[in-house]
PDB file of N, CA and C in Angstrom:
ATOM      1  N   UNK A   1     179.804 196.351 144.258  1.00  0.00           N
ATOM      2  CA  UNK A   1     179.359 195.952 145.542  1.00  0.00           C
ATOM      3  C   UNK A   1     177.987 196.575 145.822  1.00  0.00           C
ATOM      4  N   UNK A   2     177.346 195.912 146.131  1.00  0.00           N
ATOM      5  CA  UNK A   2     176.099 195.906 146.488  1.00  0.00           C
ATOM      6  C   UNK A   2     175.537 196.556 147.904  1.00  0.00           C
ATOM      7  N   UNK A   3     174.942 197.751 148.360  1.00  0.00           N
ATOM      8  CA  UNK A   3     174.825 197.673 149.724  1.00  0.00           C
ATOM      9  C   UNK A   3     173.432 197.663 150.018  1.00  0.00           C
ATOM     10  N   UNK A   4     173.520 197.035 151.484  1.00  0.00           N
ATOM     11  CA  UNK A   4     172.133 196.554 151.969  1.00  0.00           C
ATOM     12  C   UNK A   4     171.151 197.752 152.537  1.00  0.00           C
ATOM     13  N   UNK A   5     169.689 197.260 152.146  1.00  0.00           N
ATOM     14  CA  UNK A   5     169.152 198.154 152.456  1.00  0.00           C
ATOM     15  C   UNK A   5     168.810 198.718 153.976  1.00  0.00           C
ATOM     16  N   UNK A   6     168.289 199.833 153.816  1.00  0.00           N
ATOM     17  CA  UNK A   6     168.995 200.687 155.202  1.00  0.00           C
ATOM     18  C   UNK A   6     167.627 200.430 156.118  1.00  0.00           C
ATOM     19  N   UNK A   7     166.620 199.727 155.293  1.00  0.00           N
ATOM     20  CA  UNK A   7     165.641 199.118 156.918  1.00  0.00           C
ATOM     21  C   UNK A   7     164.813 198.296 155.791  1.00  0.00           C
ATOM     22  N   UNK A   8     164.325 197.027 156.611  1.00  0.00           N
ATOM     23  CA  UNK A   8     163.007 195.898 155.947  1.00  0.00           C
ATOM     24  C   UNK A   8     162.337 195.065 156.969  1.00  0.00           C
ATOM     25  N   UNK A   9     161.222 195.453 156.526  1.00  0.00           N
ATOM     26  CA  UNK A   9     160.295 194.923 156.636  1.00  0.00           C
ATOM     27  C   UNK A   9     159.999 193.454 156.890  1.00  0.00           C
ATOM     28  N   UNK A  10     160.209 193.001 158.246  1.00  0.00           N
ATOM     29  CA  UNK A  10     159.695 191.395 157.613  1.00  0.00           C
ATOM     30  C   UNK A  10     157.872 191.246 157.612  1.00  0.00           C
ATOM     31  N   UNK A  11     157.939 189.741 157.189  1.00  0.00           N
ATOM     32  CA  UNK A  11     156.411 189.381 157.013  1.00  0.00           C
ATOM     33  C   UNK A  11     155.150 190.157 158.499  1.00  0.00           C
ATOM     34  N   UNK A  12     155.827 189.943 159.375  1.00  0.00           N
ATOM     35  CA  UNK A  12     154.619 190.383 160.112  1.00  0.00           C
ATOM     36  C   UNK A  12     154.435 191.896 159.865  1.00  0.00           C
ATOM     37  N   UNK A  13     155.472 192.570 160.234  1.00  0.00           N
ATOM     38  CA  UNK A  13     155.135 194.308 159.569  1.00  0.00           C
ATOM     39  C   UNK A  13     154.748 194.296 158.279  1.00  0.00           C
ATOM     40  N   UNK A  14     154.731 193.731 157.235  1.00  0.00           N
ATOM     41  CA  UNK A  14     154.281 194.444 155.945  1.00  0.00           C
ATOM     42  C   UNK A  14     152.689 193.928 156.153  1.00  0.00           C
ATOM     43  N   UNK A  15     152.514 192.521 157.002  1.00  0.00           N
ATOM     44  CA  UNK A  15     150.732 192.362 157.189  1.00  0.00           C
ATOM     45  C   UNK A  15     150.411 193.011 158.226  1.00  0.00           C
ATOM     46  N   UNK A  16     150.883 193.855 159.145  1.00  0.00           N
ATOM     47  CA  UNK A  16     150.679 194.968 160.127  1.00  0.00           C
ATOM     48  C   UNK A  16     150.269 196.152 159.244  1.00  0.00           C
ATOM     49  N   UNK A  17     151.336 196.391 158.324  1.00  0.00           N
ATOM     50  CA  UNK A  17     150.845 197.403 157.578  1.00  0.00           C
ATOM     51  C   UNK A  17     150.013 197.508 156.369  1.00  0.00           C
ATOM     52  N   UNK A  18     149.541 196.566 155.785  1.00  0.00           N
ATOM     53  CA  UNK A  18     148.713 196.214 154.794  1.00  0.00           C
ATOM     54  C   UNK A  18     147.820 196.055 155.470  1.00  0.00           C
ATOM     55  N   UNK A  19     147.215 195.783 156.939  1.00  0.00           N
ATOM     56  CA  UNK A  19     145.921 195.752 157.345  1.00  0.00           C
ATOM     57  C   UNK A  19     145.874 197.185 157.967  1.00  0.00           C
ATOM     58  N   UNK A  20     146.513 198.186 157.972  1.00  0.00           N
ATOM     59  CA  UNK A  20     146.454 199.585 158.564  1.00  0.00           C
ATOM     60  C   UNK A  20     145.786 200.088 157.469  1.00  0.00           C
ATOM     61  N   UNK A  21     146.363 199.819 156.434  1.00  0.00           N
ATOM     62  CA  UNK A  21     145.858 201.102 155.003  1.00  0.00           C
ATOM     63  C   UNK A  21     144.679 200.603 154.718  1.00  0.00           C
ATOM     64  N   UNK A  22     144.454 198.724 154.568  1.00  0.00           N
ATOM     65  CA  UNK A  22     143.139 198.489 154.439  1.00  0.00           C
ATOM     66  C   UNK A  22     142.092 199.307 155.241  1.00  0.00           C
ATOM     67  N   UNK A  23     142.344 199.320 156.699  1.00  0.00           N
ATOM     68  CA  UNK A  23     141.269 199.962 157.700  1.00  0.00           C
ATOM     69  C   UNK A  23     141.012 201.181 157.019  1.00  0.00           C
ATOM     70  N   UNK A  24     142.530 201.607 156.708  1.00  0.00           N
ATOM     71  CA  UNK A  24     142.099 203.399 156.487  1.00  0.00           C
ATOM     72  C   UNK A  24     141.427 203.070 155.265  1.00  0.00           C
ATOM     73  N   UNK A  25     141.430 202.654 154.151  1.00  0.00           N
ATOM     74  CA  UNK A  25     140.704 202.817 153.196  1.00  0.00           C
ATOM     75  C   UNK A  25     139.098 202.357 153.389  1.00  0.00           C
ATOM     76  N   UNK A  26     138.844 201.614 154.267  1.00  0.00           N
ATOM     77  CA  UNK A  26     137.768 201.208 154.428  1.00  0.00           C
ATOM     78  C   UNK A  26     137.231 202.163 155.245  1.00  0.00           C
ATOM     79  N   UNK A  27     137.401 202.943 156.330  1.00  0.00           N
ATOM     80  CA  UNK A  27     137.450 203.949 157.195  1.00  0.00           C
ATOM     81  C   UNK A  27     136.676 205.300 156.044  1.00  0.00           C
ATOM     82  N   UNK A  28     138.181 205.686 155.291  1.00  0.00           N
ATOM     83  CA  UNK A  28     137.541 206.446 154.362  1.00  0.00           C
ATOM     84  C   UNK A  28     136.403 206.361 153.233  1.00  0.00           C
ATOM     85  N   UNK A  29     136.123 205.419 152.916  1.00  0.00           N
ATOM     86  CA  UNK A  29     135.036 205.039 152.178  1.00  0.00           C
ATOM     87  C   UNK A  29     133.373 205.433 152.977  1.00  0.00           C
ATOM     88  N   UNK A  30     133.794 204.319 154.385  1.00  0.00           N
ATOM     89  CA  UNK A  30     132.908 204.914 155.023  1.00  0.00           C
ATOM     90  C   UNK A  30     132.134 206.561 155.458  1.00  0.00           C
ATOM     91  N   UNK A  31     133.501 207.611 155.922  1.00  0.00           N
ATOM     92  CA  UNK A  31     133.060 208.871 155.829  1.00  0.00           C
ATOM     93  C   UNK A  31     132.139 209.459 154.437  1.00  0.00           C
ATOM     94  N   UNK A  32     133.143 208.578 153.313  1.00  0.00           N
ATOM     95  CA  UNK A  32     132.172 209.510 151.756  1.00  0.00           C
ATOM     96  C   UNK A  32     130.567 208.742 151.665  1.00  0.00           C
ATOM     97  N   UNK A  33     130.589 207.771 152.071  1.00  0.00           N
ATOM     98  CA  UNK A  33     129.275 207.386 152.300  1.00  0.00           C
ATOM     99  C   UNK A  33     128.310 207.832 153.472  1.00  0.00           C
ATOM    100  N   UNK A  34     128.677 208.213 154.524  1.00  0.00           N
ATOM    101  CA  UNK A  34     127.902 209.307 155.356  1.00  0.00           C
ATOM    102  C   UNK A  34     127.883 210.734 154.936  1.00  0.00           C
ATOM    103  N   UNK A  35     128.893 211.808 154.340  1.00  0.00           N
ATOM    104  CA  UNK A  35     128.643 212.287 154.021  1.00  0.00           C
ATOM    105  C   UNK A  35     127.664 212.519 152.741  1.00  0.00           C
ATOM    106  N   UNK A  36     127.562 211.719 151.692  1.00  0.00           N
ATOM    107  CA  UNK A  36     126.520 211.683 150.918  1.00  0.00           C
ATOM    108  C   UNK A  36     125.293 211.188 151.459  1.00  0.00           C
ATOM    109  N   UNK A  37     125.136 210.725 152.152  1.00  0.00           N
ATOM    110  CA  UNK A  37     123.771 210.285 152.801  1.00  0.00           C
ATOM    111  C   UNK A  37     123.304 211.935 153.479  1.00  0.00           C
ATOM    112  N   UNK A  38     124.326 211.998 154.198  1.00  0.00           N
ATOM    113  CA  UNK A  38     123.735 213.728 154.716  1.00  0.00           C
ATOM    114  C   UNK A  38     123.413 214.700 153.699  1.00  0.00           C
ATOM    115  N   UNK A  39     124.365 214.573 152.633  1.00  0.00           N
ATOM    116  CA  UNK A  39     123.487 215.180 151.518  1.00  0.00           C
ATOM    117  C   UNK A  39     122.631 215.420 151.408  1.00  0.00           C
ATOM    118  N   UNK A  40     121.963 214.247 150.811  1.00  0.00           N
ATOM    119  CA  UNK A  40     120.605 213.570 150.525  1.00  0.00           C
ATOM    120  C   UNK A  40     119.660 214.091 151.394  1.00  0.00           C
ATOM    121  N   UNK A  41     120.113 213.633 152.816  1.00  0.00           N
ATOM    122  CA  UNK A  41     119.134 214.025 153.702  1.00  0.00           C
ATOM    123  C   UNK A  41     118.467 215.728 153.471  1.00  0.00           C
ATOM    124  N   UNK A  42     119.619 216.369 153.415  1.00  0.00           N
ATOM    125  CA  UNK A  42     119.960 218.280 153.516  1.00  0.00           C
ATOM    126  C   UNK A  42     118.706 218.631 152.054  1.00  0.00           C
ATOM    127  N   UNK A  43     119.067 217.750 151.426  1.00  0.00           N
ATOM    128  CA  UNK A  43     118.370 217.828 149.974  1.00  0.00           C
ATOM    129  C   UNK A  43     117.177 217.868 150.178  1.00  0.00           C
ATOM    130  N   UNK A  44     116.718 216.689 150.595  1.00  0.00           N
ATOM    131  CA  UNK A  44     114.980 216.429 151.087  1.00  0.00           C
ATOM    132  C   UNK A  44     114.260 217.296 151.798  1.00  0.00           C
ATOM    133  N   UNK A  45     115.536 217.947 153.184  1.00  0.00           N
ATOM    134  CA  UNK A  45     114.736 218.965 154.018  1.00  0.00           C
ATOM    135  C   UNK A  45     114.374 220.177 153.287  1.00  0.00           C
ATOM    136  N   UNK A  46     115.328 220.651 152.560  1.00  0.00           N
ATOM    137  CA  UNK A  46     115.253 221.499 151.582  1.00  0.00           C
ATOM    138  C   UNK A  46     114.285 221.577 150.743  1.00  0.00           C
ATOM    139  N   UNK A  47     113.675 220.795 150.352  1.00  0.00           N
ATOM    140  CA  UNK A  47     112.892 220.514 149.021  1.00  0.00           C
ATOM    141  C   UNK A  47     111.330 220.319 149.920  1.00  0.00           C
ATOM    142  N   UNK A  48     111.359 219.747 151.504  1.00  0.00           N
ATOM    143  CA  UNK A  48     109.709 220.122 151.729  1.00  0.00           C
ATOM    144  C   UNK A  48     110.071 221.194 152.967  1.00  0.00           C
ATOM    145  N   UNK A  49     111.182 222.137 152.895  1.00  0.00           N
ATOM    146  CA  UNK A  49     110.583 223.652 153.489  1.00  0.00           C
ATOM    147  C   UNK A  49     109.995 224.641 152.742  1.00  0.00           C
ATOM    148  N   UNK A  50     110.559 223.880 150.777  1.00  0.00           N
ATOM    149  CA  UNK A  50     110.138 224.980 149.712  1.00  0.00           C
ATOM    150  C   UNK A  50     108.532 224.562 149.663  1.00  0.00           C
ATOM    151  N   UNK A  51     108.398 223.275 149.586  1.00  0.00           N
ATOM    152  CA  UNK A  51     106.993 222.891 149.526  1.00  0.00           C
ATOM    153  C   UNK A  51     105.885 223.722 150.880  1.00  0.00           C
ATOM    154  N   UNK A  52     106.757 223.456 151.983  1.00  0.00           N
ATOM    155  CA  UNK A  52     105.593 223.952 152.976  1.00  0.00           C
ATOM    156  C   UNK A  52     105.634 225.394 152.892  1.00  0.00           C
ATOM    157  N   UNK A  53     106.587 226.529 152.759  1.00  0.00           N
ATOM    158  CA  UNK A  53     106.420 227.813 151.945  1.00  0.00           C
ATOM    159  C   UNK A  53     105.521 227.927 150.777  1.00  0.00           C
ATOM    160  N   UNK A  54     105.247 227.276 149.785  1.00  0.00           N
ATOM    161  CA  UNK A  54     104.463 227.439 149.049  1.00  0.00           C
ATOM    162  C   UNK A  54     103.152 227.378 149.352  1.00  0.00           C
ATOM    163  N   UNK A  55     102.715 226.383 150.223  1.00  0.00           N
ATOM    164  CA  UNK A  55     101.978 226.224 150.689  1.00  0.00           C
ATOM    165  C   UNK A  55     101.640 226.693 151.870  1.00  0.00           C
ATOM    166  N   UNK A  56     102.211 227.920 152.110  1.00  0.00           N
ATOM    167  CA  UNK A  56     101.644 228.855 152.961  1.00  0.00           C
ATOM    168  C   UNK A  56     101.555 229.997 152.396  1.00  0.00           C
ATOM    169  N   UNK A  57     102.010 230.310 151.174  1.00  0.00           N
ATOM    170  CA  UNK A  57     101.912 231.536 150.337  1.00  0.00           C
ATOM    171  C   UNK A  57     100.690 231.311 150.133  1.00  0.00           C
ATOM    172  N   UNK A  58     100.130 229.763 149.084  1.00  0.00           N
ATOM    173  CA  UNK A  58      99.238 229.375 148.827  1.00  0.00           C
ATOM    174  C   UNK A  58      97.908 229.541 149.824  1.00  0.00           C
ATOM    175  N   UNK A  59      97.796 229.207 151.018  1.00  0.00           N
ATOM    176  CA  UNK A  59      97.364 229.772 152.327  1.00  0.00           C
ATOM    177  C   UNK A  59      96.734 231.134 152.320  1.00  0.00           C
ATOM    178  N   UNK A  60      97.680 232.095 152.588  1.00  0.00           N
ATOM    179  CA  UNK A  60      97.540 233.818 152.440  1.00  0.00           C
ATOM    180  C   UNK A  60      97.036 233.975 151.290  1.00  0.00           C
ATOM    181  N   UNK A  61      97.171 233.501 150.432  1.00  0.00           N
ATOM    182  CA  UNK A  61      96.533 234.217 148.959  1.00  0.00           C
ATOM    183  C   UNK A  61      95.061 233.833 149.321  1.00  0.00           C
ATOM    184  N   UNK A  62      94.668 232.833 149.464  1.00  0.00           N
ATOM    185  CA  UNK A  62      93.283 232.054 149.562  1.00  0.00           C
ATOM    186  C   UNK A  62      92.487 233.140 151.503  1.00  0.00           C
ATOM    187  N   UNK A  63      93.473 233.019 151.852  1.00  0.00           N
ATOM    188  CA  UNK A  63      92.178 234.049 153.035  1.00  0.00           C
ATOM    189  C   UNK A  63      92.431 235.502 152.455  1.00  0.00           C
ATOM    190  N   UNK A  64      93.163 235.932 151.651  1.00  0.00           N
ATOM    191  CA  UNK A  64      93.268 237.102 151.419  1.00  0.00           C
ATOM    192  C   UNK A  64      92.190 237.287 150.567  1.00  0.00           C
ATOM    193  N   UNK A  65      91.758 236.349 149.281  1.00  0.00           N
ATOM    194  CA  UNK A  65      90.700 236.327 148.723  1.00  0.00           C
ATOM    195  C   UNK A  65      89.578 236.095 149.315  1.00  0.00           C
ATOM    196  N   UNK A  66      89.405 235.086 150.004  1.00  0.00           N
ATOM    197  CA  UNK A  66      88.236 235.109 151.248  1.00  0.00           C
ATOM    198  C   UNK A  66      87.746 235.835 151.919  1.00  0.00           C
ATOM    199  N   UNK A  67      88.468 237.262 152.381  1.00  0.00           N
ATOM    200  CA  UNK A  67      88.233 238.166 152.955  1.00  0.00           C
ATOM    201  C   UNK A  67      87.896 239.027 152.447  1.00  0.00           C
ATOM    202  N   UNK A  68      88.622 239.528 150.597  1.00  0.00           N
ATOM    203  CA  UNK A  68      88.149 240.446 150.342  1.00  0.00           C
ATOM    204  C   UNK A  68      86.843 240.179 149.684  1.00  0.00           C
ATOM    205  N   UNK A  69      86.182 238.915 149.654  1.00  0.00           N
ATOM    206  CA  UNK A  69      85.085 238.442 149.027  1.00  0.00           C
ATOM    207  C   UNK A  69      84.209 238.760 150.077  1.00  0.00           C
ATOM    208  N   UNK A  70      84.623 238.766 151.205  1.00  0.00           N
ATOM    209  CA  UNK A  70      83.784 238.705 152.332  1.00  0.00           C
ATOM    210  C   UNK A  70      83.349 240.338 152.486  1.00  0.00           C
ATOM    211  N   UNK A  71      83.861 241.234 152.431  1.00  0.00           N
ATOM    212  CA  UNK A  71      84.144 242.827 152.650  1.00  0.00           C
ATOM    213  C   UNK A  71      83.158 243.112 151.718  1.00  0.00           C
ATOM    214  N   UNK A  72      83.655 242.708 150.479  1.00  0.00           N
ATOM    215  CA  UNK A  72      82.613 243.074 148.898  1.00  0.00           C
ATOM    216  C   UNK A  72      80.907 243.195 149.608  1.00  0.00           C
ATOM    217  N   UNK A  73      81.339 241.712 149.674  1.00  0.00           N
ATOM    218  CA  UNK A  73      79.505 241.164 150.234  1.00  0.00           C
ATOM    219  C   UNK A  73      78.798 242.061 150.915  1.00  0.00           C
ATOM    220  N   UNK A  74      79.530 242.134 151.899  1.00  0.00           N
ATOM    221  CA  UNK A  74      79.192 242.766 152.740  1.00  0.00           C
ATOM    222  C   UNK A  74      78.528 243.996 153.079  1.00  0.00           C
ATOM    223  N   UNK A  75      79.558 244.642 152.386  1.00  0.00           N
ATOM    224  CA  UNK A  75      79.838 246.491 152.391  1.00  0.00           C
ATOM    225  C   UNK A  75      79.280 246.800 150.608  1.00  0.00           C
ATOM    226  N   UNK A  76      79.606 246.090 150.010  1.00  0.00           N
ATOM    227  CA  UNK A  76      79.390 246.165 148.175  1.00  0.00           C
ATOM    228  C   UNK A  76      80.292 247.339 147.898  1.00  0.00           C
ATOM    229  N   UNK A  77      81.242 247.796 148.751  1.00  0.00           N
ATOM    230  CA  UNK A  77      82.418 248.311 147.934  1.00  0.00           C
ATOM    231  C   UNK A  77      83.401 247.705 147.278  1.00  0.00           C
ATOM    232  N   UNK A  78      83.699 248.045 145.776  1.00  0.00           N
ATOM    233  CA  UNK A  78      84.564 247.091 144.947  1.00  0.00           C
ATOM    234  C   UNK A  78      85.908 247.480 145.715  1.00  0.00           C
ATOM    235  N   UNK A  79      86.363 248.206 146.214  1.00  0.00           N
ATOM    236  CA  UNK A  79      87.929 248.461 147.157  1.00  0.00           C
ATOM    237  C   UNK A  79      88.339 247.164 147.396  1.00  0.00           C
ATOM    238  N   UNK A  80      87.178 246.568 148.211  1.00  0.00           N
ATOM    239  CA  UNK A  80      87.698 245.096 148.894  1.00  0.00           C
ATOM    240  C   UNK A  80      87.358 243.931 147.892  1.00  0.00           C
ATOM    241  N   UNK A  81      86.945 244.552 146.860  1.00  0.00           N
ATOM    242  CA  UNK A  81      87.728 242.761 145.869  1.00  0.00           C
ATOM    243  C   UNK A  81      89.021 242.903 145.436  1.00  0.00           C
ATOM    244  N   UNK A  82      89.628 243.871 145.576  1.00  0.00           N
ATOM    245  CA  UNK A  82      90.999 243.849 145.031  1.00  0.00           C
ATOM    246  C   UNK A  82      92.179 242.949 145.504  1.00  0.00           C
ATOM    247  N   UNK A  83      92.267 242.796 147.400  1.00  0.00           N
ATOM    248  CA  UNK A  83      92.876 241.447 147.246  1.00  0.00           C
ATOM    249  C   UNK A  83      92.372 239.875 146.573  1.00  0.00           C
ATOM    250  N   UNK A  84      90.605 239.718 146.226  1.00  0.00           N
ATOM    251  CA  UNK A  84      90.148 238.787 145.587  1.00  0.00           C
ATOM    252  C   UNK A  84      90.671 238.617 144.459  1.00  0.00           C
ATOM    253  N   UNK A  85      90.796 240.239 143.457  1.00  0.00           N
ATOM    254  CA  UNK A  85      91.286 239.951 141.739  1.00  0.00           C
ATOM    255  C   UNK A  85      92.543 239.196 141.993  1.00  0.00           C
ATOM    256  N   UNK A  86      94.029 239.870 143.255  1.00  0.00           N
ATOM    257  CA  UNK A  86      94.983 240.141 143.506  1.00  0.00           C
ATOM    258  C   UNK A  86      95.472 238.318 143.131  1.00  0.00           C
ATOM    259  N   UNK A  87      94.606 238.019 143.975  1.00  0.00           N
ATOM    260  CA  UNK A  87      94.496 236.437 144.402  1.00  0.00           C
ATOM    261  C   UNK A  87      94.447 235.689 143.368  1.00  0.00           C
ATOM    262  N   UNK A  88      93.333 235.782 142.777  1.00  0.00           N
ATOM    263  CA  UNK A  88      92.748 235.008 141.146  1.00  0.00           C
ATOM    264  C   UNK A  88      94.161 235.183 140.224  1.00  0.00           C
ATOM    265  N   UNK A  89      94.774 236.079 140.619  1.00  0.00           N
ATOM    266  CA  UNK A  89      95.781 236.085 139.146  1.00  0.00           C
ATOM    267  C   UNK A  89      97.067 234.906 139.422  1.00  0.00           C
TER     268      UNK A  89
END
């Protein structure tokens, strides 16, 4: 003897519930695709704060040489080319 099962599903609940998991899967897809986009984004900011740091190191080195070129001239004590050599290297 056979016994019946203890709950089912007719047609409208199983397409009630086959369009739930669709959403969620589509739902979730969506989050991994914003989160990788923010990635990306995090990546880029990252990559021109290193650039604009460099380019402010780059900055300081260049008036640091400027100045001590300027001092040299000036005064003709070699003391103040030393941030100039400092610079050149």
């Amino acid at each position: 003897m056979t016994t019946p099962p203890r709950w089912t599903l007719d047609s409208r609940s199983t397409l009630g519930v086959a369009i739930a998991l669709a959403l969620l899967v589509a739902v979730g897809c969506g989050v991994v695709w914003q989160v990788q986009g923010y990635r990306r984004a995090t990546m880029r900011v990252r990559h021109s704060l290193e650039i604009l740091n460099a380019i402010e190191s780059l900055t300081r080195r260049l008036v640091d040489a400027e100045t001590g070129q300027r001092g040299y001239l000036l005064t003709g004590r070699p003391e103040y080319l030393e941030p100039f050599t400092r610079a050149r290297e």
